[in-house]
Protein backbone atom coordinates (compact mmCIF):
# COMPACT_ATOMS: atom_id res chain seq x y z
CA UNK A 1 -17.22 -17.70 -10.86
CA UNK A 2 -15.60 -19.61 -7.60
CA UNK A 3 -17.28 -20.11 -4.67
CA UNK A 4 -15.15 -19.66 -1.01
CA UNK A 5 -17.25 -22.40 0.04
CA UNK A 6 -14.92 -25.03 -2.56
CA UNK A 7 -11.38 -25.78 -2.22
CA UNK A 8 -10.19 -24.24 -5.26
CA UNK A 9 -11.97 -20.98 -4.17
CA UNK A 10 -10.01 -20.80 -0.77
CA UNK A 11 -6.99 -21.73 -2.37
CA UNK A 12 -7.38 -19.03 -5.14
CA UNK A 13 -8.10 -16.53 -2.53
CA UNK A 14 -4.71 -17.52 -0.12
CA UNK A 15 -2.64 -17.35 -3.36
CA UNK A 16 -3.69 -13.84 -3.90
CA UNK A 17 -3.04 -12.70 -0.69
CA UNK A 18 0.38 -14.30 -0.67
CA UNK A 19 1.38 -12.26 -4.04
CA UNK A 20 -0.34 -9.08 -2.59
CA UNK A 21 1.97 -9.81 1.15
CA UNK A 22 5.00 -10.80 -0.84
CA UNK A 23 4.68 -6.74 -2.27
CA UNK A 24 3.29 -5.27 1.07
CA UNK A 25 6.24 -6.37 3.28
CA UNK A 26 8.89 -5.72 1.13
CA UNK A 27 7.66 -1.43 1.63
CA UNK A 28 8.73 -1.81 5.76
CA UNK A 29 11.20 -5.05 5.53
CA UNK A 30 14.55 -3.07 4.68
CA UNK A 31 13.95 -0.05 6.89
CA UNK A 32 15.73 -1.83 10.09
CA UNK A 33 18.29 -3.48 7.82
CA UNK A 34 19.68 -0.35 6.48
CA UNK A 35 22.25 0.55 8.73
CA UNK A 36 23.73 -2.86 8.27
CA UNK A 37 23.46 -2.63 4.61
CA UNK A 38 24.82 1.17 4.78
CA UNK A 39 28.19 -0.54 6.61
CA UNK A 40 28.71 -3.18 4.00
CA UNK A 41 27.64 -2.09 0.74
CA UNK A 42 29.33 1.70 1.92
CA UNK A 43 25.98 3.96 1.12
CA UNK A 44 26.38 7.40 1.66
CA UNK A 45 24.05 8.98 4.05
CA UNK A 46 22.20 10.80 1.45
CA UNK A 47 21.87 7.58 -0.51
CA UNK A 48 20.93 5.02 1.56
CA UNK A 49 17.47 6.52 1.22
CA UNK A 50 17.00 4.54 -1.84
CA UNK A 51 17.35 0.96 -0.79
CA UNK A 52 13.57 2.17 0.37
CA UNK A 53 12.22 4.80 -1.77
CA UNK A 54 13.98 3.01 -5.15
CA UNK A 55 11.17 0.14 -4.26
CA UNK A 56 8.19 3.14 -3.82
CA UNK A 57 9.39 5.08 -6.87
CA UNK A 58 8.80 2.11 -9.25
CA UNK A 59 5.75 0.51 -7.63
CA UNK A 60 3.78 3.87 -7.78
CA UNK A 61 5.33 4.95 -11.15
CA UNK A 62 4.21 1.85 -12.41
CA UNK A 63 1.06 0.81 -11.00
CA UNK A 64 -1.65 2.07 -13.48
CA UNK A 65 0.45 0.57 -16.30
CA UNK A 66 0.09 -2.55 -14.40
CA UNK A 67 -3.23 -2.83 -13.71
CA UNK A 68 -4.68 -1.79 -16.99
CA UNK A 69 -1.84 -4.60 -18.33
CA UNK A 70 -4.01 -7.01 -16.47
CA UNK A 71 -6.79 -6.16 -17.79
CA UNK A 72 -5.73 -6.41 -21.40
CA UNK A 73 -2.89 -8.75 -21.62
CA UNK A 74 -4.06 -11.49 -18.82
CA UNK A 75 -3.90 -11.83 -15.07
CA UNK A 76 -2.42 -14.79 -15.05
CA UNK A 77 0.20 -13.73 -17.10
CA UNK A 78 0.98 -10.36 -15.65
CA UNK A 79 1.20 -12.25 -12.03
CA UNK A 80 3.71 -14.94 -13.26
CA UNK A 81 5.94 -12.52 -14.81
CA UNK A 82 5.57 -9.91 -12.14
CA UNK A 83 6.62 -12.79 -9.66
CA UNK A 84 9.46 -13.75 -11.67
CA UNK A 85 10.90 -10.46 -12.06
CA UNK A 86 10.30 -9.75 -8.22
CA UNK A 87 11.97 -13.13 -7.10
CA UNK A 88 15.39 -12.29 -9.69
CA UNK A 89 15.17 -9.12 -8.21
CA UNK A 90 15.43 -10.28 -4.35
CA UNK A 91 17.91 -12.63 -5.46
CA UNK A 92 20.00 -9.93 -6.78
CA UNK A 93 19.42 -7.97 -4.24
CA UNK A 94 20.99 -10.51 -1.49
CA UNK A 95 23.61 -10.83 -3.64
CA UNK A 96 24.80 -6.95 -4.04
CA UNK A 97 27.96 -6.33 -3.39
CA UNK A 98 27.64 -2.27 -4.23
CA UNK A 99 25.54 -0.10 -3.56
CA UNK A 100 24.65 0.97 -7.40
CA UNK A 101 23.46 -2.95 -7.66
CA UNK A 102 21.08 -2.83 -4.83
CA UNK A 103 19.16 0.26 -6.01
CA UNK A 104 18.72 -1.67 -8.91
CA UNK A 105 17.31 -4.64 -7.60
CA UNK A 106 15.25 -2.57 -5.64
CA UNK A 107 13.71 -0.45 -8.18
CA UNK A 108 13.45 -3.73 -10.47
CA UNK A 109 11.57 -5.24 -7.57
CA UNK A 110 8.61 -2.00 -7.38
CA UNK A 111 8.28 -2.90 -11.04
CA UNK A 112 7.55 -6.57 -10.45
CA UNK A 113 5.60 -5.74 -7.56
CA UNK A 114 3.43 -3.23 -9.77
CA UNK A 115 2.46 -6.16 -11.89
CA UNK A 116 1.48 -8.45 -9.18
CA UNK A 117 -0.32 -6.48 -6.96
CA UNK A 118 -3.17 -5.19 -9.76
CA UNK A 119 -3.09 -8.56 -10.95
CA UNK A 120 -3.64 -10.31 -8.03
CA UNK A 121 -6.51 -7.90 -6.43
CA UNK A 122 -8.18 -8.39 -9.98
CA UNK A 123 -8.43 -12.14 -9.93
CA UNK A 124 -10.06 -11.43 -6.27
CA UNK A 125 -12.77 -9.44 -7.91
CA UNK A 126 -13.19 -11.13 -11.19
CA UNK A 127 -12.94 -14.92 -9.71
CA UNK A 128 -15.93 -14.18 -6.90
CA UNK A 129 -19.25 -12.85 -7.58
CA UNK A 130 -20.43 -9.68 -6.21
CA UNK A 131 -22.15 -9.95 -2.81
CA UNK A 132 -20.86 -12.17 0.14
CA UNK A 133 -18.13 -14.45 -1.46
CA UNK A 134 -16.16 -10.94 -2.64
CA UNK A 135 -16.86 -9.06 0.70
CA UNK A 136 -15.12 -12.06 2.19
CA UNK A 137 -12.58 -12.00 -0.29
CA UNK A 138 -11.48 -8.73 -0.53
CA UNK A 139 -11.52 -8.57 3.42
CA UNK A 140 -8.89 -10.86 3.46
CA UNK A 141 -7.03 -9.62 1.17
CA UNK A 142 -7.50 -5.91 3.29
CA UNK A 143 -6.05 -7.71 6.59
CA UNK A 144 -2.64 -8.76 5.07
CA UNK A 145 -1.68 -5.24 3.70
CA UNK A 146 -1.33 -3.48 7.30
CA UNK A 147 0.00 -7.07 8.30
CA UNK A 148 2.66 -7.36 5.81
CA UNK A 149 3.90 -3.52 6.70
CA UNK A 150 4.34 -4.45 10.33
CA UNK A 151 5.15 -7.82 9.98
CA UNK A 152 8.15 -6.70 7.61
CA UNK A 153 8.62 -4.24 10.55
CA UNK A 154 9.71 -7.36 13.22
CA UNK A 155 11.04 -10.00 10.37
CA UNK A 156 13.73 -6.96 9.48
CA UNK A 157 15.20 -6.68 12.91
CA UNK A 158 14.60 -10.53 12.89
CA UNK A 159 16.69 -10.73 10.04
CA UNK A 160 19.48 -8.25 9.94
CA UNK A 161 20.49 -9.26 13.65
CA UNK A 162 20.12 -13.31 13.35
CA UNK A 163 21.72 -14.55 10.15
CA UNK A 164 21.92 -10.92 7.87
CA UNK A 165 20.81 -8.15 6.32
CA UNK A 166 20.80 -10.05 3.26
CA UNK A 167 18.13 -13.03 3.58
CA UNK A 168 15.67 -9.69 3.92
CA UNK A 169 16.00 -10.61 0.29
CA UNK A 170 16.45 -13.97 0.25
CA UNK A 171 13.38 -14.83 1.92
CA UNK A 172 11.09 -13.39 -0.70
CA UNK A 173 12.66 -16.21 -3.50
CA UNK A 174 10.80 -18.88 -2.18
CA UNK A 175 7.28 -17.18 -1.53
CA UNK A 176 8.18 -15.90 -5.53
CA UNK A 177 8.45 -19.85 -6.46
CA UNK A 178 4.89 -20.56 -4.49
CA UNK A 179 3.70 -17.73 -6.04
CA UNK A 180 4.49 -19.36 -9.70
CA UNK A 181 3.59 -22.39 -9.58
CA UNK A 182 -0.03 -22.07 -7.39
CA UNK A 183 -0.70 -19.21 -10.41
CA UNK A 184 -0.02 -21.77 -13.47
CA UNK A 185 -1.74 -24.86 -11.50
CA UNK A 186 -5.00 -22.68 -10.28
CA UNK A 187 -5.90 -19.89 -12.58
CA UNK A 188 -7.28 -20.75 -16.22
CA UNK A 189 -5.05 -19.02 -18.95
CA UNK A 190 -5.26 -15.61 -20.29
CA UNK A 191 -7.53 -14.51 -23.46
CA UNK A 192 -5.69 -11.16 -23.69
CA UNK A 193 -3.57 -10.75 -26.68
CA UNK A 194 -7.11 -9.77 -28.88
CA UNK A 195 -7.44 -6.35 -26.79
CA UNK A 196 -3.62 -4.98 -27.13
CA UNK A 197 -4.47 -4.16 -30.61
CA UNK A 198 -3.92 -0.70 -30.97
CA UNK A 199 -3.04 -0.42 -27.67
CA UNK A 200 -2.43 3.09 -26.33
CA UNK A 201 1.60 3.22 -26.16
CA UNK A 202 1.60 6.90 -25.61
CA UNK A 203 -0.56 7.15 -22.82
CA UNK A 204 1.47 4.51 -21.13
CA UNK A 205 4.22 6.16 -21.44
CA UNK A 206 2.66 9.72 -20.21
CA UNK A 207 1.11 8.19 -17.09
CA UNK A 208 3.92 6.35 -16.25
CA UNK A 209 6.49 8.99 -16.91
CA UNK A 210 4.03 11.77 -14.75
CA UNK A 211 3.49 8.93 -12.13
CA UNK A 212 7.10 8.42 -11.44
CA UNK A 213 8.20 12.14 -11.66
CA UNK A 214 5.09 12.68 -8.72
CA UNK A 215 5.98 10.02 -6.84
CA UNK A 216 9.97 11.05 -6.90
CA UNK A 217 9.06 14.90 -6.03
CA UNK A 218 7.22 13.54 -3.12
CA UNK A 219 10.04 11.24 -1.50
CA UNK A 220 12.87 13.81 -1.91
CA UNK A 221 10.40 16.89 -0.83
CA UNK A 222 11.30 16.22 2.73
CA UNK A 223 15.02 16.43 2.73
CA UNK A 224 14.87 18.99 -0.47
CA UNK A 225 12.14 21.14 1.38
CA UNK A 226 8.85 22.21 -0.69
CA UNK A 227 9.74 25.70 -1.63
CA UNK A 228 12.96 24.20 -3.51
CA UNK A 229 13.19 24.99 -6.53
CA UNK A 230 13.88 21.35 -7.83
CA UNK A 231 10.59 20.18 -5.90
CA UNK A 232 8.49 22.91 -7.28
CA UNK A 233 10.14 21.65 -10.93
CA UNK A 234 9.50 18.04 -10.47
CA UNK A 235 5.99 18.82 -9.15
CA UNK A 236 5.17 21.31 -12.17
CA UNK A 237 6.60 18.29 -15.05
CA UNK A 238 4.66 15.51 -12.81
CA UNK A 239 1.18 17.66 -13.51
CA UNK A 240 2.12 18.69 -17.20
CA UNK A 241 2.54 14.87 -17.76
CA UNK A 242 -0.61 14.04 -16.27
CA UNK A 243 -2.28 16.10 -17.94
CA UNK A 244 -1.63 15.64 -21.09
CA UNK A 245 -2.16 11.92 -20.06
CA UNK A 246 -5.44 13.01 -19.29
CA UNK A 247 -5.23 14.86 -22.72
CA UNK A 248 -4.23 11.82 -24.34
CA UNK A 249 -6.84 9.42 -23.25
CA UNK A 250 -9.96 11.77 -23.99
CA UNK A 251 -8.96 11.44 -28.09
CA UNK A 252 -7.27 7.71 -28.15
CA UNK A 253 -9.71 5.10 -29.81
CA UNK A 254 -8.68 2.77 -27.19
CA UNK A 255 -7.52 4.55 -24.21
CA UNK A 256 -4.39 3.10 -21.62
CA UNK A 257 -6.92 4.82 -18.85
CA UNK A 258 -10.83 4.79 -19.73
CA UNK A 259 -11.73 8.02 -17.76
CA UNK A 260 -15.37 6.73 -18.01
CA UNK A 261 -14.29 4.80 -15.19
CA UNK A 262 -15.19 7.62 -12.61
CA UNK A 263 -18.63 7.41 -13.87
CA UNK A 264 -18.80 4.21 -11.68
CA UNK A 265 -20.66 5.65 -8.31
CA UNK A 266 -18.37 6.78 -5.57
CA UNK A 267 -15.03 5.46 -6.94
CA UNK A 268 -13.15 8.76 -7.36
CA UNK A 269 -14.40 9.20 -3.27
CA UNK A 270 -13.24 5.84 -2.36
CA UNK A 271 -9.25 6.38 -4.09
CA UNK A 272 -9.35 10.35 -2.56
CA UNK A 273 -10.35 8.58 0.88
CA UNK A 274 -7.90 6.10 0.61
CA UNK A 275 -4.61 8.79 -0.38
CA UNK A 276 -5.70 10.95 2.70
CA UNK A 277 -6.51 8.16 5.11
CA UNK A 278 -3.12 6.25 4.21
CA UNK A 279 -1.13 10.00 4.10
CA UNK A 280 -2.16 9.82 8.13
CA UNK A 281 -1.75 6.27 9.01
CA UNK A 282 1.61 5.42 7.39
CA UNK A 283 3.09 8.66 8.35
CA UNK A 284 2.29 7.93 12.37
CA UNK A 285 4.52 4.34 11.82
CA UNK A 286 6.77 6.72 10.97
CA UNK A 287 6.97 9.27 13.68
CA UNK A 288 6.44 6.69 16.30
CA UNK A 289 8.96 4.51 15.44
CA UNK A 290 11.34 7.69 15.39
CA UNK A 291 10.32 8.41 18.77
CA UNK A 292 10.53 4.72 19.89
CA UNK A 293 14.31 4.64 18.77
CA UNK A 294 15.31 8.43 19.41
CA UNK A 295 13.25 9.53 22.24
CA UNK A 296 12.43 5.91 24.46
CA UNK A 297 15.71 4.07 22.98
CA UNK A 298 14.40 0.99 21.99
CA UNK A 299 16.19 -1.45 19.76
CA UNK A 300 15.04 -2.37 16.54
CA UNK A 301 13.73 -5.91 17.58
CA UNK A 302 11.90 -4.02 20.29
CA UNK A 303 10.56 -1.35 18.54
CA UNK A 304 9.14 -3.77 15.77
CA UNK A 305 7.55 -5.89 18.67
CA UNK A 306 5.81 -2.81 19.87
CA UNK A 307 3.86 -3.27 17.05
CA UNK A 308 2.44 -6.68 17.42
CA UNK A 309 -1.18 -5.14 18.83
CA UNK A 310 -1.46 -3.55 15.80
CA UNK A 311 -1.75 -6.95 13.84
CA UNK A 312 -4.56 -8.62 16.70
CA UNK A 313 -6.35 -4.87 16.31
CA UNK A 314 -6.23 -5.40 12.80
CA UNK A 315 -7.62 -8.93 12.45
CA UNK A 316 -10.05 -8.58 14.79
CA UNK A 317 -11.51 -5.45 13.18
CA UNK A 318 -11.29 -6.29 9.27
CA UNK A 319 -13.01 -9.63 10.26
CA UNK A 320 -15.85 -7.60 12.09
CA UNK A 321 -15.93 -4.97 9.30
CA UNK A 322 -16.15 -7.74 6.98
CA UNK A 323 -19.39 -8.88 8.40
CA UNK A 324 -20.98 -5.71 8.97
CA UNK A 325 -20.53 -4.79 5.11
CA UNK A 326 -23.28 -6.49 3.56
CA UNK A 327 -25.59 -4.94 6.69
CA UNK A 328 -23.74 -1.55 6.73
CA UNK A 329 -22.50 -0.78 3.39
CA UNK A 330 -19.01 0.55 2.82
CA UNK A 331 -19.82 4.25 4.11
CA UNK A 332 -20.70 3.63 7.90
CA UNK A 333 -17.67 1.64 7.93
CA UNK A 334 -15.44 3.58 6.54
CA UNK A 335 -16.33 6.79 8.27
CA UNK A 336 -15.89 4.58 11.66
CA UNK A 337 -12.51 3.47 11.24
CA UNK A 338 -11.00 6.69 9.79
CA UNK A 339 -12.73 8.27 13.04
CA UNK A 340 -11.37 5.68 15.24
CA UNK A 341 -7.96 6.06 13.37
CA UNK A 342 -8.21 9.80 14.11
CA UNK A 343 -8.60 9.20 17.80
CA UNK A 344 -5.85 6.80 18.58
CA UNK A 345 -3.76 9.00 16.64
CA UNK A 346 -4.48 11.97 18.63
CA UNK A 347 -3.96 10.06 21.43
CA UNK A 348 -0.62 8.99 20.35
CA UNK A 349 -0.10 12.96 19.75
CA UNK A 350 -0.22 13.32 23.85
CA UNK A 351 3.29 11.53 23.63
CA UNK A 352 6.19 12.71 25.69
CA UNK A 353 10.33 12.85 26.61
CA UNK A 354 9.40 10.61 29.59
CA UNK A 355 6.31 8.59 28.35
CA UNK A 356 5.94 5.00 28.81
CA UNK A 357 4.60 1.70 26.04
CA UNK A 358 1.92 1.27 28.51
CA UNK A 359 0.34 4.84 28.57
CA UNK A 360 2.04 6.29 26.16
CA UNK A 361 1.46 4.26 23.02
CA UNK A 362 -0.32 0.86 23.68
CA UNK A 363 -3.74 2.49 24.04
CA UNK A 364 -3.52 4.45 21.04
CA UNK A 365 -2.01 1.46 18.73
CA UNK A 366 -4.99 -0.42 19.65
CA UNK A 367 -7.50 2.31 19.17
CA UNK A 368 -5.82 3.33 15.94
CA UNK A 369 -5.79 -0.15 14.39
CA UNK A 370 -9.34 -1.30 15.25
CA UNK A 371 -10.31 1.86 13.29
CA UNK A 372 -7.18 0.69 10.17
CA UNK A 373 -8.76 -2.63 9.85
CA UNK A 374 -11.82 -1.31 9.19
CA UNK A 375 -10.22 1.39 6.41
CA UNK A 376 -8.77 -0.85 4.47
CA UNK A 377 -11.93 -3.47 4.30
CA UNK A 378 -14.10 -0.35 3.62
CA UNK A 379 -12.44 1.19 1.12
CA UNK A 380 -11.10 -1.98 -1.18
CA UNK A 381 -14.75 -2.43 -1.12
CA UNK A 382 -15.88 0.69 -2.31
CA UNK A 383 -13.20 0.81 -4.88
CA UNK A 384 -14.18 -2.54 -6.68
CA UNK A 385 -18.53 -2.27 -6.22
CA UNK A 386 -19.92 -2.49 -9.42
CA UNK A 387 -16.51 -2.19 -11.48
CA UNK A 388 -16.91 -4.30 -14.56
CA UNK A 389 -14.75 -6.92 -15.13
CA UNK A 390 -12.87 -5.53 -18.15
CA UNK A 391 -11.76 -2.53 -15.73
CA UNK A 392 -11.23 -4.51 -12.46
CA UNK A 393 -7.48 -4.56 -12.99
CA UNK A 394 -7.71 -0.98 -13.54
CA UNK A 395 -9.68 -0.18 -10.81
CA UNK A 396 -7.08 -2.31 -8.38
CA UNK A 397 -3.96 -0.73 -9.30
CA UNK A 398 -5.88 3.22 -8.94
CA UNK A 399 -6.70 2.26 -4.93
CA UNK A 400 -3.18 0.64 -4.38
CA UNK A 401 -1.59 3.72 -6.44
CA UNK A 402 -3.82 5.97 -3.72
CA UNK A 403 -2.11 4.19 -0.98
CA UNK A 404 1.37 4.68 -2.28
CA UNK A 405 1.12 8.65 -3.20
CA UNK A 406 -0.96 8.92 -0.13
CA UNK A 407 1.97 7.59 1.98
CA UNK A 408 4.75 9.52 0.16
CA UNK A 409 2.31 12.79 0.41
CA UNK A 410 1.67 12.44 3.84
CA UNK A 411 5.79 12.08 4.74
CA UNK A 412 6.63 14.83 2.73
CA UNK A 413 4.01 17.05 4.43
CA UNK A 414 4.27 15.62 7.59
CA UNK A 415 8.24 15.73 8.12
CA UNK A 416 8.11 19.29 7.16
CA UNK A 417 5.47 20.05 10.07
CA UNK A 418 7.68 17.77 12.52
CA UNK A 419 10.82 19.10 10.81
CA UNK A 420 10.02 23.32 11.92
CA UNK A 421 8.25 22.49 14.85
CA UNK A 422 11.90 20.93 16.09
CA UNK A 423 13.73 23.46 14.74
CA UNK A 424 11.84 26.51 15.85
CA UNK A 425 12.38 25.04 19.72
CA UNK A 426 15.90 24.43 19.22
CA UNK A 427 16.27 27.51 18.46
CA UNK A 428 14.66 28.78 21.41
CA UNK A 429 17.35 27.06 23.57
CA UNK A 430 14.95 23.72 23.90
CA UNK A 431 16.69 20.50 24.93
CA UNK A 432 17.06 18.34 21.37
CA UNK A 433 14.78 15.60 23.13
CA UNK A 434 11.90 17.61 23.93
CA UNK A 435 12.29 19.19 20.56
CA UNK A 436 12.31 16.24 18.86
CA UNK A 437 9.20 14.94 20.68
CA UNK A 438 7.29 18.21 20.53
CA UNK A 439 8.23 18.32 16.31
CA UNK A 440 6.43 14.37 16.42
CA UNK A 441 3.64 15.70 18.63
CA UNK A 442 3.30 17.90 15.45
CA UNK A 443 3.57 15.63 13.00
CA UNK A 444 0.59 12.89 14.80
CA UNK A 445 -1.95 15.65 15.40
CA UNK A 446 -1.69 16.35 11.86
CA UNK A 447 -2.18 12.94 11.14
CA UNK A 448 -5.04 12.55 13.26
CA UNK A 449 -6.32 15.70 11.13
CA UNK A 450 -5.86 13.86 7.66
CA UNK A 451 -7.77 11.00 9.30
CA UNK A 452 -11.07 13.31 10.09
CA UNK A 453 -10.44 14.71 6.77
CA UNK A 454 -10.79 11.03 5.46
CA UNK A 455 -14.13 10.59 7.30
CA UNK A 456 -15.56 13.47 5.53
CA UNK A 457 -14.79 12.02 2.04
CA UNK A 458 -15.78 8.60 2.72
CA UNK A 459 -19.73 9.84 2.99
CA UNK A 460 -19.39 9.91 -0.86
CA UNK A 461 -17.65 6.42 -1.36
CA UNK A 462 -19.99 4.02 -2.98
CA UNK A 463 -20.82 0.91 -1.87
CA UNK A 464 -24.71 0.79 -0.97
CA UNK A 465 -26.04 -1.76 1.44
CA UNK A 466 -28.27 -3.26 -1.67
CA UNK A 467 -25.63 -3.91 -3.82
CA UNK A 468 -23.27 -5.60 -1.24
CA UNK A 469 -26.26 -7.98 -0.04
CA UNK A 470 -26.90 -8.93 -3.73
CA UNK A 471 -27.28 -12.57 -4.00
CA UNK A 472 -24.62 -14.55 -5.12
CA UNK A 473 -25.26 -16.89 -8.53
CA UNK A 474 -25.19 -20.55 -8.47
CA UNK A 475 -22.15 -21.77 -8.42
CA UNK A 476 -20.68 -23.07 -12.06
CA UNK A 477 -20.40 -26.54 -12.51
CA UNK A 478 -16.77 -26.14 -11.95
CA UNK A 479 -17.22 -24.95 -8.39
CA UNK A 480 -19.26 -27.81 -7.49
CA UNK A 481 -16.99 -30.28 -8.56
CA UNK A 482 -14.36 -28.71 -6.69
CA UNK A 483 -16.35 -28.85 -3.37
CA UNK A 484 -17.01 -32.81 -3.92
């Protein structure tokens, strides 16, 4: 075990982060770009969605595969080779020059990105002991995810109006290098190739088949609508998948997915909390960004900079939620910050045609992300308490795999909301701004609703007060020389 206190342990921890910002920002990084891309690589409208969702379709469909990879072929090894595919994949994605070979990158990129990110969050959990050291650990790693998003945000516009659209892909080749070479020169090598005997091939390729037929039903349900009948078909095959998954895994020797996993206390609450609290927070980036553009015409620079509060709210509360944790446990802070979430959400809700940053939004950005920070310290450490090492990989990719569903969930549901609300006022004669801002109203006070919702389930995450405060081993032998 490494000790934060050494130099290899910080070094370990920053490396992790870096793979798990490299995958965060590339979710928001494209979304100001694409109306540049859109004029040079000639997307059609209907298209263009996928230089995003072609990035969230693989990195959900593939995240459980990932994780339990991790755990039985290396960490090490899954990182490298995630890395490398996700660097060849930016590369080839700056270098598109159609639209069919962008997609690709892009979807080759969620697959690389599904590897690293398990990986990475399981080297946090199995290279610190439990107590102080991972708290501190895994609270770092907490504070870059709604970093990355809204840094991509502001290094988009950055990027697509200074030298192009395409160094939004660029850029990530040389983190991918850093990424590579700190992996082979700090971690020890992988002891994995003992525990893919028999390895469960068709439960791989059931969860990852029902995974990315979920995840595609919920992208498209907002444009398709969810009484189509090609959303209700997807939906249907993405739960007869699953469930035979589920099928699968209760009979295999040596299951892809060990369902005794939920036995581990508060777990299943900690992933439900974290797909209902994420379906409200990433939804209202959404919607207020739309109104920021549509309603307030701000630029794309601007609108990204409107975020910047959001990263000093963040900081400020992951590092205090970080300290409280070993007092607290993860439930006090976790049904905080979704509450806090819930009311600067809300209060973002009160928007209007003629509102102003300064009363409009900044007060509820900064309420909103005190209470985010807090959410994602809380509930990475309620998803990893007392998971064995043998199932931390597992246990990473099932909370980041909550995140992405919960994000593509809330969208779907939340568009739909916004979507009528709009409609139904047009209709009435309404001018199209004040329908459009009344249909985002909407949208945010179901958000804020999701968020309460979240504060409810988080009473039954785990994460006592006694196990957090455990005391930390003495350091191995390695450690110590490290720190001399």
């Amino acid at each position: 075990m490494l000790s934060l206190a050494t130099r290899r342990g910080k070094l370990v921890l920053a490396l992790a982060c870096l793979a798990g910002f490299l995958d965060f920002i590339d979710t928001t990084i494209v979304n100001i770009a694409l109306p540049s891309i859109r004029h040079h690589l000639h997307f059609s409208v209907a298209n263009l969605q996928w230089a995003v969702t072609g990035y969230l379709l693989t990195y959900g469909g593939f995240l459980l595969l990932g994780g339990r990879a991790a755990d039985l072929a290396g960490r090490r090894r899954l990182l490298v080779a995630g890395t490398v595919l996700f660097g060849v994949a930016s590369l080839a994605g700056g270098l598109a020059v159609s639209a069919g070979l962008l997609v690709a990158a892009r979807l080759v990129q969620g697959l690389g990105a599904a590897m690293m990110t398990p990986a990475a969050l399981s080297i946090l959990t199995t290279s610190f002991p439990e107590g102080r050291d991972r708290i501190k650990a895994i609270g770092v790693w907490s504070g870059t995810i709604p970093l990355a998003s809204v840094f991509g945000v502001m290094l988009g516009g950055l990027l697509s109006q200074g030298p192009g659209w395409r160094w939004v892909f660029f850029v990530n080749v040389p983190v991918a290098v850093v990424v590579i070479a700190a992996a082979l020169r700090l971690l020890s090598g992988d002891t994995g190739h003992a525990r893919m005997r028999n390895f469960d091939v068709v439960g791989a390729i059931l969860s990852t088949a029902g995974m990315l037929t979920l995840v595609y039903a919920l992208v498209n349900a907002p444009s398709d609508g969810w009484g189509s009948a090609r959303i209700i078909t997807e939906l249907a095959a993405a739960g007869v998948l699953l469930a035979a998954f589920i099928g699968n895994e209760l009979r295999h020797a040596n299951p892809l997915f060990p369902l005794t996993i939920f036995r581990i206390r508060g777990l299943g609450a900690a992933d439900a909390t974290q797909v209902i609290a994420q379906a409200g927070f990433l939804s209202m980036f959404f919607f207020l960004t739309l109104y920021m553009q549509n309603i307030l015409g701000y630029s794309p620079i601007a609108a990204g900079a409107a975020y910047l509060p959001v990263t000093a709210g963040v900081g400020l509360s992951s590092g205090i939620a970080t300290k409280l944790l070993p007092r607290t446990g993860t439930r006090p802070v976790l049904v905080a910050g979704t509450l806090l979430g819930a009311a600067g959400v809300y209060w973002l809700s009160r928007i209007s045609v003629h509102g102003s940053y300064l009363t409009s939004i900044l007060p509820g950005l900064i309420v909103m992300a005190l209470g985010l920070g807090a959410v994602f310290v809380g509930v990475q450490t309620a998803a990893n308490t007392g998971v064995p090492a043998d199932k931390a990989g597992l246990a990473a990719a099932l909370i980041t795999a909550s995140a992405t569903v919960g994000g593509a969930l809330g969208l779907a549901i939340f568009t739909a909301i916004a979507a009528g609300r709009t409609r139904h006022l047009l209709a009435a004669g309404h001018a199209v701004p004040g329908a459009l801002t009344a249909g985002f109203q909407a949208a945010l006070l179901a958000c804020s609703i999701f968020l309460v919702a979240a504060a409810v389930i988080a009473t039954r995450a785990a994460g006592t007060r006694q196990q957090l405060a455990a005391a930390q081993p003495a350091p191995d032998p390695e450690s110590v020389a490290d720190a001399a």
